[in-house]
C-alpha atoms as a PDB file:
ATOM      1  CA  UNK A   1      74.623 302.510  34.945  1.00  0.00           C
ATOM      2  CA  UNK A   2      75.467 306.418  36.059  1.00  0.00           C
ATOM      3  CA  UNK A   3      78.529 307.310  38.002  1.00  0.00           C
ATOM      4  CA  UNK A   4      76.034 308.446  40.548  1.00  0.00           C
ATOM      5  CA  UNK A   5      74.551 305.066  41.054  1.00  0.00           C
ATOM      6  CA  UNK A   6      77.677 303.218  41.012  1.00  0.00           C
ATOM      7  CA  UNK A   7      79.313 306.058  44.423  1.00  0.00           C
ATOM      8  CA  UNK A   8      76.036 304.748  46.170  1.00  0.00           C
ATOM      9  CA  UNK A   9      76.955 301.343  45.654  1.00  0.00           C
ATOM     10  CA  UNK A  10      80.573 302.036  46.418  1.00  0.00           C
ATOM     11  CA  UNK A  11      79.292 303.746  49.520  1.00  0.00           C
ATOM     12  CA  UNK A  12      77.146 301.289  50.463  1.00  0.00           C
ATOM     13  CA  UNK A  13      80.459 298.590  50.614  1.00  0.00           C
ATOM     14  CA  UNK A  14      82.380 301.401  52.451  1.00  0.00           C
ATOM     15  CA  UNK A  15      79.675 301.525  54.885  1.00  0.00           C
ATOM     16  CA  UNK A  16      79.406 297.548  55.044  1.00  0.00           C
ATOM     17  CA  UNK A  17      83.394 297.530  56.271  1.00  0.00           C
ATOM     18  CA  UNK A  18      82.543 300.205  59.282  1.00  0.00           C
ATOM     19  CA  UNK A  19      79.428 298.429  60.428  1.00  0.00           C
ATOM     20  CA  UNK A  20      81.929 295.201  60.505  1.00  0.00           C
ATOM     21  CA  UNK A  21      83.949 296.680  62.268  1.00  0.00           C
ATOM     22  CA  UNK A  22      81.254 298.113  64.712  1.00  0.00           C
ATOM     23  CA  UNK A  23      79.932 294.405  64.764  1.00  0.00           C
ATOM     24  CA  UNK A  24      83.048 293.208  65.803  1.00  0.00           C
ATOM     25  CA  UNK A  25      83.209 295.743  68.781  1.00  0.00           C
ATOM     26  CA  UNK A  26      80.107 294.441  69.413  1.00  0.00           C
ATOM     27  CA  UNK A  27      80.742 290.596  69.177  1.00  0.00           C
ATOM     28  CA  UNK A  28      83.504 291.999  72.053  1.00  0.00           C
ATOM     29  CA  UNK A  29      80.361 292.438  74.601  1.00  0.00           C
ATOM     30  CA  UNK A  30      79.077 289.270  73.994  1.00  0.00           C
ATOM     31  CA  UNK A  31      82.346 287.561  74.420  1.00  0.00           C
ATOM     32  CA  UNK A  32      82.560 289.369  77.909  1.00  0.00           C
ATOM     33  CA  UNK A  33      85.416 291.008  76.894  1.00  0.00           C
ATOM     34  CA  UNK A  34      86.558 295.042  76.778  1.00  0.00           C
ATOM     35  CA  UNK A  35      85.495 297.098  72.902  1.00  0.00           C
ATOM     36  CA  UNK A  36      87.485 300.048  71.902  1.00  0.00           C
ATOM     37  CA  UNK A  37      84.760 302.056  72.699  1.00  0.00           C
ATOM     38  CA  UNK A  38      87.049 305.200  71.083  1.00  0.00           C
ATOM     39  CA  UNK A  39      86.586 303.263  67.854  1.00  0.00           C
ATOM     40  CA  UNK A  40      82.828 302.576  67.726  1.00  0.00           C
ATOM     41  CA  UNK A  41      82.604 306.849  68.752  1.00  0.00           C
ATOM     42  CA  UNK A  42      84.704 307.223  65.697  1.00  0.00           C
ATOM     43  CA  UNK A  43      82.389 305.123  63.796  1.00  0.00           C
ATOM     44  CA  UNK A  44      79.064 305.425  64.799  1.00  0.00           C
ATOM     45  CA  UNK A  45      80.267 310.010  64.320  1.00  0.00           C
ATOM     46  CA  UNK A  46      81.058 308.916  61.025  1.00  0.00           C
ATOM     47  CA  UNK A  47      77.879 307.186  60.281  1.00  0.00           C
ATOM     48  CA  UNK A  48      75.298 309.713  61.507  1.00  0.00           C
ATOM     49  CA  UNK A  49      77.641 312.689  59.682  1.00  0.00           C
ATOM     50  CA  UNK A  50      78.549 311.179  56.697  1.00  0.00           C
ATOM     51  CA  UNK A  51      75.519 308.710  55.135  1.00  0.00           C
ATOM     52  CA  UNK A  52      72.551 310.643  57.494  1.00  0.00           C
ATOM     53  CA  UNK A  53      73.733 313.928  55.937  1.00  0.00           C
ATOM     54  CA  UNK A  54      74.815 313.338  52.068  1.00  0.00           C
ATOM     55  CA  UNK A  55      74.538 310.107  51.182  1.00  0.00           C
ATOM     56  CA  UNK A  56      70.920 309.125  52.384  1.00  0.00           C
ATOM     57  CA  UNK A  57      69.789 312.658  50.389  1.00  0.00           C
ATOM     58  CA  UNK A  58      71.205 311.691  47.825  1.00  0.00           C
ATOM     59  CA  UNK A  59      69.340 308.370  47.642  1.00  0.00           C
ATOM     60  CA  UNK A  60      66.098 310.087  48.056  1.00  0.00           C
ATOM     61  CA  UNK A  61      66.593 311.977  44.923  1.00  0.00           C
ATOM     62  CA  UNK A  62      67.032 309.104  43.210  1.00  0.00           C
ATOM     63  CA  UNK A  63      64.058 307.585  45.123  1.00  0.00           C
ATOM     64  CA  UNK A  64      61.675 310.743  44.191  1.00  0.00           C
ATOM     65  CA  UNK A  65      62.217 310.650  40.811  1.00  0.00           C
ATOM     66  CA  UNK A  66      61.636 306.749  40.862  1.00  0.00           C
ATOM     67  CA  UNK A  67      58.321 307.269  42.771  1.00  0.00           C
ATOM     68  CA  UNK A  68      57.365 310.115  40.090  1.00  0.00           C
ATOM     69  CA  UNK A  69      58.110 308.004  37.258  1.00  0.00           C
ATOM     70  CA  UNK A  70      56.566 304.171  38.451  1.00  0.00           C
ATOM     71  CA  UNK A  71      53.512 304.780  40.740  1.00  0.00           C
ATOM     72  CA  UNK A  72      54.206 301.110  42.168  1.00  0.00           C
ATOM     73  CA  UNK A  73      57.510 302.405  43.606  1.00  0.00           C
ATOM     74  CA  UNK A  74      56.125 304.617  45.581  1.00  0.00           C
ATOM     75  CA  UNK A  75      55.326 302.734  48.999  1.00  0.00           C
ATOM     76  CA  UNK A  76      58.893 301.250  48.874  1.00  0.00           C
ATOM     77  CA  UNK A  77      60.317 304.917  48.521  1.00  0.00           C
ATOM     78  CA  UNK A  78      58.276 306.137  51.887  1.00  0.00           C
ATOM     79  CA  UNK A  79      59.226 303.359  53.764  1.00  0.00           C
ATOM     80  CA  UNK A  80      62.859 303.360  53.025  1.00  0.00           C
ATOM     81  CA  UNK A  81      63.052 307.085  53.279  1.00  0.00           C
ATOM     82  CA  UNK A  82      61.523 306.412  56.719  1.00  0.00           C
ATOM     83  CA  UNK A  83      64.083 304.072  57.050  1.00  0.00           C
ATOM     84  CA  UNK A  84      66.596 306.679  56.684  1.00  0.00           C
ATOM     85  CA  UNK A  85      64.912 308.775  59.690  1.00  0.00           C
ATOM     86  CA  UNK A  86      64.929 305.776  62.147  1.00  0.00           C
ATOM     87  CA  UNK A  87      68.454 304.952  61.255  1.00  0.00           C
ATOM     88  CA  UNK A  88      69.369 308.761  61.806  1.00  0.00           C
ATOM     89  CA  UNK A  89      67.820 308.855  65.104  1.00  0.00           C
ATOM     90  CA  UNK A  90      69.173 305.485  66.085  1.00  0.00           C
ATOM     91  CA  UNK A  91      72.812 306.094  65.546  1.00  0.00           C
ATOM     92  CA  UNK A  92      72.358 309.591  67.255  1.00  0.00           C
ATOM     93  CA  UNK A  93      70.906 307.825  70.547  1.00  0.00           C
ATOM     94  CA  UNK A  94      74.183 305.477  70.106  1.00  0.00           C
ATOM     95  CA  UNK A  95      76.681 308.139  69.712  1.00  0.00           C
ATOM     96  CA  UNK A  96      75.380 309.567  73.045  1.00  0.00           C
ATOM     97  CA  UNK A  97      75.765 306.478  74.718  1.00  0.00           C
ATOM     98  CA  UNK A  98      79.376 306.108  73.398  1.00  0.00           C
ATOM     99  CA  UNK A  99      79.672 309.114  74.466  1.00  0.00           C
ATOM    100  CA  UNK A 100      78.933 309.148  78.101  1.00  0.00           C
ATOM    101  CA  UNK A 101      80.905 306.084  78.192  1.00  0.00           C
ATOM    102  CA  UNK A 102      83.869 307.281  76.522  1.00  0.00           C
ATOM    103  CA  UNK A 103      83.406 310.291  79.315  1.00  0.00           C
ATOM    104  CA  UNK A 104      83.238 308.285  82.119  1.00  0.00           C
ATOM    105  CA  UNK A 105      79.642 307.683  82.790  1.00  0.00           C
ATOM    106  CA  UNK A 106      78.605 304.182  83.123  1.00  0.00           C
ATOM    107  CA  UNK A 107      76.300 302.245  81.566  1.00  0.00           C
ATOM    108  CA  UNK A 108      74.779 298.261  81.146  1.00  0.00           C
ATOM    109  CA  UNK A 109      76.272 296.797  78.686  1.00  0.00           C
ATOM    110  CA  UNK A 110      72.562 295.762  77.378  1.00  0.00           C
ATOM    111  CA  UNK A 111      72.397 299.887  76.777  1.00  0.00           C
ATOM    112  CA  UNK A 112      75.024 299.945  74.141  1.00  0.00           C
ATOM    113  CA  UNK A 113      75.361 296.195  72.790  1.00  0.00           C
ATOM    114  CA  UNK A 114      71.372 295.738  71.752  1.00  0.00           C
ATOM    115  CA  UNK A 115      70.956 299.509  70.330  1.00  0.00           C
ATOM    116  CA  UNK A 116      74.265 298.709  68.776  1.00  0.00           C
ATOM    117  CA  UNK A 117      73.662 295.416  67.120  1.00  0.00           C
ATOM    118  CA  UNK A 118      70.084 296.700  65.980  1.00  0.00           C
ATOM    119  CA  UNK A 119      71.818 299.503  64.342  1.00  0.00           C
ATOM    120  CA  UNK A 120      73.885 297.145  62.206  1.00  0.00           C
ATOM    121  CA  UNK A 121      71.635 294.794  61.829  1.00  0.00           C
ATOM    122  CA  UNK A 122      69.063 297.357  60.241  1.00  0.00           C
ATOM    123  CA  UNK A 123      71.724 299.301  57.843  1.00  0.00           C
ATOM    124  CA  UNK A 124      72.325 296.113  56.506  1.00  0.00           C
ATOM    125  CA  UNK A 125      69.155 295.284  55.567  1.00  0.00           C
ATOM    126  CA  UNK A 126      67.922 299.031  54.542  1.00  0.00           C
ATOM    127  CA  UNK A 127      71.262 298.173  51.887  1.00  0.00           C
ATOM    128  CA  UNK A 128      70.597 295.316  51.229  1.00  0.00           C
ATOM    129  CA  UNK A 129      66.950 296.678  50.446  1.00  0.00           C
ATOM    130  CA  UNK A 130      67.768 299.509  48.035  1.00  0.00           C
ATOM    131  CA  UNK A 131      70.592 297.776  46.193  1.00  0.00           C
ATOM    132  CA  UNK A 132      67.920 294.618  45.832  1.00  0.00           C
ATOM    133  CA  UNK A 133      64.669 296.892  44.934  1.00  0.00           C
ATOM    134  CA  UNK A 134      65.384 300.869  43.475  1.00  0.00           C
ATOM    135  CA  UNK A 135      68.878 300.481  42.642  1.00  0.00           C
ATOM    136  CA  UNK A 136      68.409 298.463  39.680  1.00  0.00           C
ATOM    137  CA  UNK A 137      65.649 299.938  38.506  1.00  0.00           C
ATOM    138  CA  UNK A 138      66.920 303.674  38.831  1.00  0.00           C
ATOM    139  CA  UNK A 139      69.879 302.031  36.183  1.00  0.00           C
ATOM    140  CA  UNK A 140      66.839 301.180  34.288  1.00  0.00           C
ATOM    141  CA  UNK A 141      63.951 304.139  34.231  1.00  0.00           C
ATOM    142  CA  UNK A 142      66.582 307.386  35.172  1.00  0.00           C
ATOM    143  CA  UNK A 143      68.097 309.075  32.158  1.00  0.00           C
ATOM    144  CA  UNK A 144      71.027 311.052  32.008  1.00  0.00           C
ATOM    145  CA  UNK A 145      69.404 314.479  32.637  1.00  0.00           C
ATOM    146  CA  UNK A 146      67.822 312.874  35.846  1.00  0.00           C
ATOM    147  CA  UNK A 147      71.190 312.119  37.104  1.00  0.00           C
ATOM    148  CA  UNK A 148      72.480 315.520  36.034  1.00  0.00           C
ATOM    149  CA  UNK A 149      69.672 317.215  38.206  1.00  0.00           C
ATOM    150  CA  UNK A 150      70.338 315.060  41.084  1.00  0.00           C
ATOM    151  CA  UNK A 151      73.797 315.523  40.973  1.00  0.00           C
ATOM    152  CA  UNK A 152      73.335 319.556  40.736  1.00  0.00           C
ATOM    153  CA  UNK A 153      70.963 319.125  44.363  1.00  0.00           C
ATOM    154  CA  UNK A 154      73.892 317.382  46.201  1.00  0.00           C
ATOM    155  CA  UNK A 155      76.471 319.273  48.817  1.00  0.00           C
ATOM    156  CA  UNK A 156      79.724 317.255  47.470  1.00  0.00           C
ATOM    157  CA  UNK A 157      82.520 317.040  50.002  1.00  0.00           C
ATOM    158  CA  UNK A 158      85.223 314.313  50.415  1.00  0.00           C
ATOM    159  CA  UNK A 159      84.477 311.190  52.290  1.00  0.00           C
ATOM    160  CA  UNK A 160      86.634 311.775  55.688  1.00  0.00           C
ATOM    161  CA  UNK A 161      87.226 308.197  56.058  1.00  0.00           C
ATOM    162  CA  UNK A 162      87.192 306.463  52.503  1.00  0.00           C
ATOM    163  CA  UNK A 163      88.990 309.917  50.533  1.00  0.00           C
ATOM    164  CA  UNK A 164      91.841 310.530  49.335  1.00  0.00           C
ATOM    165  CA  UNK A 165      92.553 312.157  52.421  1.00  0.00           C
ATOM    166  CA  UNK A 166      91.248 311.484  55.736  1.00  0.00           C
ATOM    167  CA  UNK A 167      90.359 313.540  58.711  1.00  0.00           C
ATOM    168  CA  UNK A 168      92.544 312.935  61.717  1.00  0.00           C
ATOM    169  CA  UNK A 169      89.678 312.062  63.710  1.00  0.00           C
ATOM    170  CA  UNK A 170      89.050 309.073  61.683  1.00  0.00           C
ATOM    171  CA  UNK A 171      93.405 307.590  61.627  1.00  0.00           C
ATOM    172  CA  UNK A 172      92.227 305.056  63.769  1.00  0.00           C
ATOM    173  CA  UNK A 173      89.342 303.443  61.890  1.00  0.00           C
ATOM    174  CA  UNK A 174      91.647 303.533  58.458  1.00  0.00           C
ATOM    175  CA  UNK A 175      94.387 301.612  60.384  1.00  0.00           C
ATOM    176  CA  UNK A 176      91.645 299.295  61.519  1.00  0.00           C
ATOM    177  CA  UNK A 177      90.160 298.486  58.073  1.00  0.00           C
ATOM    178  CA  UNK A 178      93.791 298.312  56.898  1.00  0.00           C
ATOM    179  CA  UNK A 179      94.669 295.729  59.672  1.00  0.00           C
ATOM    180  CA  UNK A 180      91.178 293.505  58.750  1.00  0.00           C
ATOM    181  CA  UNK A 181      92.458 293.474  55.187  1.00  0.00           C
ATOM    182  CA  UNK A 182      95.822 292.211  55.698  1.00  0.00           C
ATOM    183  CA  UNK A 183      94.356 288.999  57.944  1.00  0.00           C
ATOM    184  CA  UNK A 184      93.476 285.906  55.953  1.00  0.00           C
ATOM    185  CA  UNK A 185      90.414 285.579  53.971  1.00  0.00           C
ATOM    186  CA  UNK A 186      90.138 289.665  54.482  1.00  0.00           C
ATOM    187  CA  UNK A 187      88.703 288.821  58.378  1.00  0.00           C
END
């Protein structure tokens, strides 16, 4: 397996611990009681900057030169890619719900707490998808040039949450995951 392939993987477990944590926000709703509605901003910013703009381009690199190489791959790679679309313009509709709430505006709870819980629900299973379907067979059919290439077509910049060094904006959600980790059994 390529380096590449293993920082999607490692992504895709970084991601996993923010869409907890935006699932437990949203368990708060349920429970009729108040989410940190800061923190789900924080996260759901995070998630439409960070995976919707490098690491889901990334992926469909990988996913091209999959569909180029193994015909039969290639109705798996358009729907996940379109996967990738409807996840981008799903977390931007949340983020401007957090936002107006976060400003003051107010809205049903059914606005935020269904998008929201969609949302995770269908990151998870786009994950769960590539990791279970192209992941293992990009270890197996990509060579080392094709990871060179795809590697040469990516914008690299440090992870604001999971790098060495965060960005301010995101102090909170490290303290969070930090907090989650020290509790029994990890949550």
């Amino acid at each position: 397996m390529t380096d590449a392939l293993a920082a999607l993987r490692a992504e895709h477990v970084n991601f996993g611990k923010l869409l907890d944590l935006l699932d437990g926000e949203l368990a708060l709703f349920r429970q009729g009681g108040s989410p940190n509605y800061e923190l789900m901003l924080d996260i759901m910013f995070y998630m439409t900057h960070y995976p919707d703009m490098l690491h889901h381009p990334k992926e469909e690199f990988v996913f091209a030169k999959l569909a180029r190489r193994e015909a039969r791959l290639r109705s798996a790679v358009e729907e996940l890619t379109r996967q990738h679309e409807l996840l981008k313009e799903s977390g931007a509709k949340l983020v401007m719900e957090l936002e107006d709430i976060v400003n003051g505006s107010i809205l049903s709870r059914q606005e935020v707490e269904g998008p929201g819980k969609a949302y995770v629900d269908n990151f998870r299973s786009h994950m769960d998808r590539e990791e279970g379907e192209l992941f293992p067979v990009a270890a197996r059919l990509l060579r080392e040039q094709d990871w060179t290439a795809i590697e040469e077509k990516i914008e690299r910049r440090e992870d604001p949450i999971f790098g060495r060094i965060a960005e301010k904006r995101y102090a909170a959600i490290r303290d969070q995951i930090a907090r989650e980790a020290s509790l029994p059994g990890g949550r």
